[in-house]
N, C-alpha and C. Protein backbone atom coordinates (compact mmCIF):
# COMPACT_ATOMS: atom_id res chain seq x y z
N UNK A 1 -17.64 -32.33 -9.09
CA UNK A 1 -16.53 -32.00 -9.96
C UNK A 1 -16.92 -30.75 -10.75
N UNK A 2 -15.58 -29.84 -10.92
CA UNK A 2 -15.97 -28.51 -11.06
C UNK A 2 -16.25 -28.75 -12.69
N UNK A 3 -16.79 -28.13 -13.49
CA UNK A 3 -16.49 -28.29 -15.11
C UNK A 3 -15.50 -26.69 -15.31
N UNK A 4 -14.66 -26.75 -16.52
CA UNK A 4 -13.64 -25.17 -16.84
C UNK A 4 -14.85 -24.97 -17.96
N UNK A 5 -14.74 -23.52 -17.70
CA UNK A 5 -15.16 -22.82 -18.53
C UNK A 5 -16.83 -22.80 -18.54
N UNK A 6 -17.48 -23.21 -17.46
CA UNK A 6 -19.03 -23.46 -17.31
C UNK A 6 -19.60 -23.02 -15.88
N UNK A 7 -20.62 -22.74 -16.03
CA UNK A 7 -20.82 -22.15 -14.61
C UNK A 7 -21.86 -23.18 -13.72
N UNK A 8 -20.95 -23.83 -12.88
CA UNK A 8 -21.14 -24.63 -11.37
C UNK A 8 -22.36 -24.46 -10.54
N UNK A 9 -23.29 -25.02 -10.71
CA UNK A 9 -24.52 -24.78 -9.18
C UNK A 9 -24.16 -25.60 -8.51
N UNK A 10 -24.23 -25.14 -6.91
CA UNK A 10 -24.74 -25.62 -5.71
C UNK A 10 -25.59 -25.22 -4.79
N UNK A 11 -26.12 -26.32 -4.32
CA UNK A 11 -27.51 -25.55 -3.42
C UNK A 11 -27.53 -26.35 -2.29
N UNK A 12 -27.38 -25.74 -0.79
CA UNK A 12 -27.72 -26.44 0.46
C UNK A 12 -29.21 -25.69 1.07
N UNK A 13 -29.80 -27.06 1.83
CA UNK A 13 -30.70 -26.26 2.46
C UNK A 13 -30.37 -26.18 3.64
N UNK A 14 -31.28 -24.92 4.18
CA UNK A 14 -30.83 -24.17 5.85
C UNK A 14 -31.41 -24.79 6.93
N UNK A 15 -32.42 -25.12 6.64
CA UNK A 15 -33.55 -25.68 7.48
C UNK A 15 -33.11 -26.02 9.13
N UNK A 16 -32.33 -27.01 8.79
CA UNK A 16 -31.59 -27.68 9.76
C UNK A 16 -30.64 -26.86 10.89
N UNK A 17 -30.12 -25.97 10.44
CA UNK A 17 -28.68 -25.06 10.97
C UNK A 17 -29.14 -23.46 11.21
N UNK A 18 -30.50 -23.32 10.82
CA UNK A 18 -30.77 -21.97 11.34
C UNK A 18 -31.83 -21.64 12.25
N UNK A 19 -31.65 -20.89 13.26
CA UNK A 19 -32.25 -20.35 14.22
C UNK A 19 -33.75 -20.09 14.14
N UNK A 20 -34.45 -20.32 14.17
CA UNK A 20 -36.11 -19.77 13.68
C UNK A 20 -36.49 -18.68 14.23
N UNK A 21 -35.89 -18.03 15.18
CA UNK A 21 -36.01 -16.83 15.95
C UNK A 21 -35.61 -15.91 15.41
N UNK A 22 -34.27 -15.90 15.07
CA UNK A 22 -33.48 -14.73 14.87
C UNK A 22 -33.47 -14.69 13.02
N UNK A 23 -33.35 -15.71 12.56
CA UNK A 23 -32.92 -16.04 11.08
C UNK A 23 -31.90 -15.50 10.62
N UNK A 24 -30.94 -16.20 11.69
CA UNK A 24 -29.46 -16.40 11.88
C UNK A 24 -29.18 -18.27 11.87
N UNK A 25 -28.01 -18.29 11.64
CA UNK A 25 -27.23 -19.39 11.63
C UNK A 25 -27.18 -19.50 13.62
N UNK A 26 -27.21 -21.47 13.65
CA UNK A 26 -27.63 -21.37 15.28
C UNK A 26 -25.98 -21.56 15.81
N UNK A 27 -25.89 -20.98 17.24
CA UNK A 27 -24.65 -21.14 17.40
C UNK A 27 -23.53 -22.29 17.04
N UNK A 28 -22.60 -21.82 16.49
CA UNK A 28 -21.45 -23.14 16.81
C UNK A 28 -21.37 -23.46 15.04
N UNK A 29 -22.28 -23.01 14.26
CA UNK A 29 -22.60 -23.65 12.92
C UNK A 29 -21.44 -22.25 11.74
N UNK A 30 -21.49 -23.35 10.65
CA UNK A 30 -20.57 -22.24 9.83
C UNK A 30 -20.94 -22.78 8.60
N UNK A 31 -21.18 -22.45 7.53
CA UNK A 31 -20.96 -22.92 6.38
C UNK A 31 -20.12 -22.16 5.57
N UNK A 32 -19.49 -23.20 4.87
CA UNK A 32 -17.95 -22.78 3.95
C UNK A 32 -18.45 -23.48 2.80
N UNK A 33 -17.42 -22.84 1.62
CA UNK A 33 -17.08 -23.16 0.57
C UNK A 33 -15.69 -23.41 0.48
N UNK A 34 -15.70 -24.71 -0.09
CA UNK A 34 -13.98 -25.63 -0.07
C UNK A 34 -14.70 -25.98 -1.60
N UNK A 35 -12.98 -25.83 -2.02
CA UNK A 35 -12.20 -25.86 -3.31
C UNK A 35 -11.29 -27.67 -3.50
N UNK A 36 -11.12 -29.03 -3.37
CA UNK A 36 -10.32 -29.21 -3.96
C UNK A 36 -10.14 -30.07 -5.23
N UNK A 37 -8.49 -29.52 -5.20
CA UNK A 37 -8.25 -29.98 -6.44
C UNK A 37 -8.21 -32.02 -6.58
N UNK A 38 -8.85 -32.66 -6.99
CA UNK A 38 -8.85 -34.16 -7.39
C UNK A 38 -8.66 -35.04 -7.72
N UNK A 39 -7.60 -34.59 -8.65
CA UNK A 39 -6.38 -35.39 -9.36
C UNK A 39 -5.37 -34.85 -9.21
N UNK A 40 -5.02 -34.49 -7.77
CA UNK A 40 -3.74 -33.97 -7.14
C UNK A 40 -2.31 -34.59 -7.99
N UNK A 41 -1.17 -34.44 -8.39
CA UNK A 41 -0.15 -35.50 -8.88
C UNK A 41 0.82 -35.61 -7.62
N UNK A 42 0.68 -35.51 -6.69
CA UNK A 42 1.53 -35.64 -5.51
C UNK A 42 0.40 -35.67 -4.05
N UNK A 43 1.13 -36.40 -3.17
CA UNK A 43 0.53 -36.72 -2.23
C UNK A 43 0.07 -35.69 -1.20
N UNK A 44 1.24 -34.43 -0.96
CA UNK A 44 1.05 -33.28 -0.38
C UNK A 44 -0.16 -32.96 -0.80
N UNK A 45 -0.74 -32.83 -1.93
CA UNK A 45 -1.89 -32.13 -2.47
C UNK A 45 -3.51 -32.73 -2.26
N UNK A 46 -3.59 -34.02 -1.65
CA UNK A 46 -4.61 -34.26 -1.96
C UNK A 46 -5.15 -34.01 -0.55
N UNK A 47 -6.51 -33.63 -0.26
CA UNK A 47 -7.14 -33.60 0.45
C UNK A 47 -6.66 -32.23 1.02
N UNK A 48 -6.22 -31.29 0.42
CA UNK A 48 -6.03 -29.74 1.02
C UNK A 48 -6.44 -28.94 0.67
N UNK A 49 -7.26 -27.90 1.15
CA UNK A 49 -8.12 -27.13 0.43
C UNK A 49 -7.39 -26.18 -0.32
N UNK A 50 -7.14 -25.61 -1.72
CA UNK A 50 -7.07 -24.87 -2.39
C UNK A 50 -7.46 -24.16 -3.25
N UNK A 51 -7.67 -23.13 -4.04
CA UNK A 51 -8.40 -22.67 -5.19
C UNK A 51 -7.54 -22.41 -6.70
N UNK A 52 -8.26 -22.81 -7.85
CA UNK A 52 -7.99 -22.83 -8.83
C UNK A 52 -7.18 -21.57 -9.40
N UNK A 53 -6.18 -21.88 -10.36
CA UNK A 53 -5.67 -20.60 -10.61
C UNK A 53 -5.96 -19.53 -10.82
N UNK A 54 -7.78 -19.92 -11.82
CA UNK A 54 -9.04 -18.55 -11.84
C UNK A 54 -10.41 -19.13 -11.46
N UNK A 55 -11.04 -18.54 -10.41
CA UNK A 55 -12.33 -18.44 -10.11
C UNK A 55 -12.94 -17.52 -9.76
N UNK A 56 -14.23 -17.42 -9.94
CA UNK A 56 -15.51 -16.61 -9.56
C UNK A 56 -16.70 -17.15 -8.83
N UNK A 57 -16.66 -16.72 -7.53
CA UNK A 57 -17.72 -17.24 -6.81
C UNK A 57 -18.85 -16.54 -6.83
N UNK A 58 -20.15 -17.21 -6.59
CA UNK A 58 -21.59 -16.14 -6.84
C UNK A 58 -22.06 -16.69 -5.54
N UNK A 59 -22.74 -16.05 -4.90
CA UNK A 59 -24.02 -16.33 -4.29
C UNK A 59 -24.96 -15.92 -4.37
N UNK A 60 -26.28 -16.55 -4.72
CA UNK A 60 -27.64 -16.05 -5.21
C UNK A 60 -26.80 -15.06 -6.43
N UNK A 61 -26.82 -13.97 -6.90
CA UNK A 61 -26.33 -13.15 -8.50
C UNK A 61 -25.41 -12.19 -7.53
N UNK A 62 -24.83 -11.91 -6.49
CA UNK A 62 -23.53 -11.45 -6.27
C UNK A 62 -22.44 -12.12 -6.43
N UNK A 63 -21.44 -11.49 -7.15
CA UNK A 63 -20.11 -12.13 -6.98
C UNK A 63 -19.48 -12.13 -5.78
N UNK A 64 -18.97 -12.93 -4.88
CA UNK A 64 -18.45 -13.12 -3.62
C UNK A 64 -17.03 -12.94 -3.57
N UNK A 65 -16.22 -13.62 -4.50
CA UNK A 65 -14.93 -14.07 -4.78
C UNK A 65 -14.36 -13.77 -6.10
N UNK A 66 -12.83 -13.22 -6.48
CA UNK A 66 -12.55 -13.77 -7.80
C UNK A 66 -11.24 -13.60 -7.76
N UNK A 67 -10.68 -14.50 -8.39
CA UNK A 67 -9.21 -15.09 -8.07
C UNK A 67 -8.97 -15.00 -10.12
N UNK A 68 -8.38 -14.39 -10.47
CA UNK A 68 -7.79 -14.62 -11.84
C UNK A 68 -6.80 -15.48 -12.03
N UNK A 69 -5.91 -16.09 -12.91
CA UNK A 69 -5.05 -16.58 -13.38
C UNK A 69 -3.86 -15.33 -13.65
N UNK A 70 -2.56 -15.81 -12.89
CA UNK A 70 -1.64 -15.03 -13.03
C UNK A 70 -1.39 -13.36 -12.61
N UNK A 71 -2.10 -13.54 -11.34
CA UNK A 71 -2.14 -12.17 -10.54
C UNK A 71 -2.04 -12.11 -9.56
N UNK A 72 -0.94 -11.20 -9.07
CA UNK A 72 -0.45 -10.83 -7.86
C UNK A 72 -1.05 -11.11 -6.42
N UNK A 73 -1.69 -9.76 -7.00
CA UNK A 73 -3.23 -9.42 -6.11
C UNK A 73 -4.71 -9.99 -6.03
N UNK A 74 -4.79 -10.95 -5.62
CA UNK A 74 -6.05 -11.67 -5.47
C UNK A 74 -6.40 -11.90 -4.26
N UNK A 75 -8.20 -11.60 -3.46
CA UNK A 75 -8.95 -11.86 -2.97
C UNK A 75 -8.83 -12.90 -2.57
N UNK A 76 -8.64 -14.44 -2.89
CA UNK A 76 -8.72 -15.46 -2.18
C UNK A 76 -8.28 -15.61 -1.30
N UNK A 77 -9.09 -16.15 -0.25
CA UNK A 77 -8.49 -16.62 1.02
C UNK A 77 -7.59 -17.59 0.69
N UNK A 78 -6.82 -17.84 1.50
CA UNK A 78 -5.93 -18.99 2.33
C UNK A 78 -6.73 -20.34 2.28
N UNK A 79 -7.88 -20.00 2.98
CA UNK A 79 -8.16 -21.56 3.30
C UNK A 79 -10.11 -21.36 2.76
N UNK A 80 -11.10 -22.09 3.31
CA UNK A 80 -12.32 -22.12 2.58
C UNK A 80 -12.52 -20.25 2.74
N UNK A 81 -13.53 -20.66 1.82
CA UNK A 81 -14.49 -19.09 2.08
C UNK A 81 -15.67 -19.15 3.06
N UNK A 82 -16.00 -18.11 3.75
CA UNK A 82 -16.85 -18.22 5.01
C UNK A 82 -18.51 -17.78 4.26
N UNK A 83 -19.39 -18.30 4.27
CA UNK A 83 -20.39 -17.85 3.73
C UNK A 83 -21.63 -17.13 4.91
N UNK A 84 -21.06 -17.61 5.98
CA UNK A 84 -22.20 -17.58 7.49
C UNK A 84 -22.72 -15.96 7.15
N UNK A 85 -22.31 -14.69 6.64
CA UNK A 85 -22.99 -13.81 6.83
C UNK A 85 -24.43 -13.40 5.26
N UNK A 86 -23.97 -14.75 4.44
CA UNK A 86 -24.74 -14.58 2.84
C UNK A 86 -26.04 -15.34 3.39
N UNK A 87 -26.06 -15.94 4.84
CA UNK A 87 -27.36 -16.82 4.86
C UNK A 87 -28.35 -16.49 5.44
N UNK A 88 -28.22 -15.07 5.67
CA UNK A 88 -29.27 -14.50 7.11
C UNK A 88 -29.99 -14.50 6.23
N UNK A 89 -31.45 -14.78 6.83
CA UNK A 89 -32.90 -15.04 6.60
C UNK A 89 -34.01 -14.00 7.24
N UNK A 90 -34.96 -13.68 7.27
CA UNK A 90 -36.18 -12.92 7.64
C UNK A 90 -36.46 -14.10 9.03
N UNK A 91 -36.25 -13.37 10.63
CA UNK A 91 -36.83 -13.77 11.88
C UNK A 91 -38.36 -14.72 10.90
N UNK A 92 -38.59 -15.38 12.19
CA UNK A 92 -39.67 -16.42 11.77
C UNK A 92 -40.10 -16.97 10.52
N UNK A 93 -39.62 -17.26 9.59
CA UNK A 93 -39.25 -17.56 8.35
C UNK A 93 -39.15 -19.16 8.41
N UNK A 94 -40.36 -19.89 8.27
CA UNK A 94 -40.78 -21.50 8.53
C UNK A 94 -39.90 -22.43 7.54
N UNK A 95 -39.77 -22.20 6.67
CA UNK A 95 -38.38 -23.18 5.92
C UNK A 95 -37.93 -22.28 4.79
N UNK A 96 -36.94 -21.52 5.45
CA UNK A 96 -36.05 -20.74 4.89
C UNK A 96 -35.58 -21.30 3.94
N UNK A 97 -35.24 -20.30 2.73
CA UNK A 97 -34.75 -20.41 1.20
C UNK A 97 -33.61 -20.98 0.92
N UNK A 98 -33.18 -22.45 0.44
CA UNK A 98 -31.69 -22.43 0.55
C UNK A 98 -30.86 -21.35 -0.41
N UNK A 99 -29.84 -21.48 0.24
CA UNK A 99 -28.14 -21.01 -0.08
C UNK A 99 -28.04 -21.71 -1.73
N UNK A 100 -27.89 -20.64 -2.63
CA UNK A 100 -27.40 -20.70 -3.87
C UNK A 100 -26.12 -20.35 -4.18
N UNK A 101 -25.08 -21.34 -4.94
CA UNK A 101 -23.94 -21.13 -5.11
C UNK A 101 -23.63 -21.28 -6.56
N UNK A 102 -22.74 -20.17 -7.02
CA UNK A 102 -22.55 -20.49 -8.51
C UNK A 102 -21.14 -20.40 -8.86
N UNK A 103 -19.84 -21.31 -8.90
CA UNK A 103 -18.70 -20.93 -9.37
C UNK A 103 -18.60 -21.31 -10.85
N UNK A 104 -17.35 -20.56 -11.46
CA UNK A 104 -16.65 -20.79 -12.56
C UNK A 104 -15.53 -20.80 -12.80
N UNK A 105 -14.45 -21.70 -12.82
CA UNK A 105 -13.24 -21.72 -12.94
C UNK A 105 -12.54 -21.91 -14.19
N UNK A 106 -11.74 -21.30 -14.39
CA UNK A 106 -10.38 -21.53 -15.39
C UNK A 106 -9.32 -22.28 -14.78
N UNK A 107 -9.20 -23.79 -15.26
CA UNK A 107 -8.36 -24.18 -14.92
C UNK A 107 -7.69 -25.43 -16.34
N UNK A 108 -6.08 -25.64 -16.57
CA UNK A 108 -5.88 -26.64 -17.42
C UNK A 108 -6.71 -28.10 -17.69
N UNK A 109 -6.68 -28.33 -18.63
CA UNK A 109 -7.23 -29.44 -18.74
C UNK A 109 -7.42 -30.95 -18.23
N UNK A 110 -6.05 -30.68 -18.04
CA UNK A 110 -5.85 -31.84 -16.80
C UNK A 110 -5.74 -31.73 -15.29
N UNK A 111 -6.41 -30.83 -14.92
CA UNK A 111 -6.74 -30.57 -13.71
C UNK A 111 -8.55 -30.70 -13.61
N UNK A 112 -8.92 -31.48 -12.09
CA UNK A 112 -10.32 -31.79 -11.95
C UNK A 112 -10.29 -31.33 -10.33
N UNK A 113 -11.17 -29.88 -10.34
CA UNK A 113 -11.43 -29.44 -8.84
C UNK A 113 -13.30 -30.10 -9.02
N UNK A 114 -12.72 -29.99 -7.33
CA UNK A 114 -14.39 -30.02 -6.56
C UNK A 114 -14.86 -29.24 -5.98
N UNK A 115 -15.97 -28.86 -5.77
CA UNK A 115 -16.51 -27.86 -5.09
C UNK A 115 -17.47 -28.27 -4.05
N UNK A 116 -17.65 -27.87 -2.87
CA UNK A 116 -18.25 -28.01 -1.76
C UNK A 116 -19.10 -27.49 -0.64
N UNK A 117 -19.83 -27.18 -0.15
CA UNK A 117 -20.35 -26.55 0.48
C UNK A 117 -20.37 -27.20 2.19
């Protein structure tokens, strides 16, 4: 559960899903970031990925993403965010560093998103 107004860690490890050769992601594999919202008030809403009216995504100290409140023009995808090119690693690299994630959302009070990896 996301907290408003605080900034969100998540951390997966790679270990499992990356190549030891290349220190690439192994074929067929993807990792995303999904958004949802948790206390949907209608049934359409639950279990669909969406993003908060304002967020900021980080990985490791780049900003990835940012979606404001009440703007036209925003960056967010449609559906998750693709992270597969933030995870490349150094070839032969014996247990690669996990994936650091940091969001922050603005959202009403009575709204409770989740965040996912």
């Amino acid at each position: 559960i996301l907290k408003p107004q605080a900034t969100n860690n998540l951390e997966a490890q790679l270990a499992a899903c990356m190549d030891f050769r290349t220190g690439r992601l192994q074929a067929g594999h993807v990792i995303e970031v999904r958004c949802l919202r948790v206390d949907a008030p209608e049934w359409r809403y639950e279990l669909v990925h969406s993003w908060p009216s304002g967020i900021s995504l980080f990985v490791e100290d780049q900003r990835v993403l940012v979606k404001k409140p009440d703007e036209e023009l925003n960056e967010a995808p449609p559906g998750p965010f693709d992270l597969s090119r933030f995870v490349v690693r150094r070839p032969l690299e014996v247990n690669p560093r996990p994936v650091r994630v940091s969001a922050a959302i603005t959202a009403k009070k009575t709204e409770q998103w989740a965040l996912g990896l």
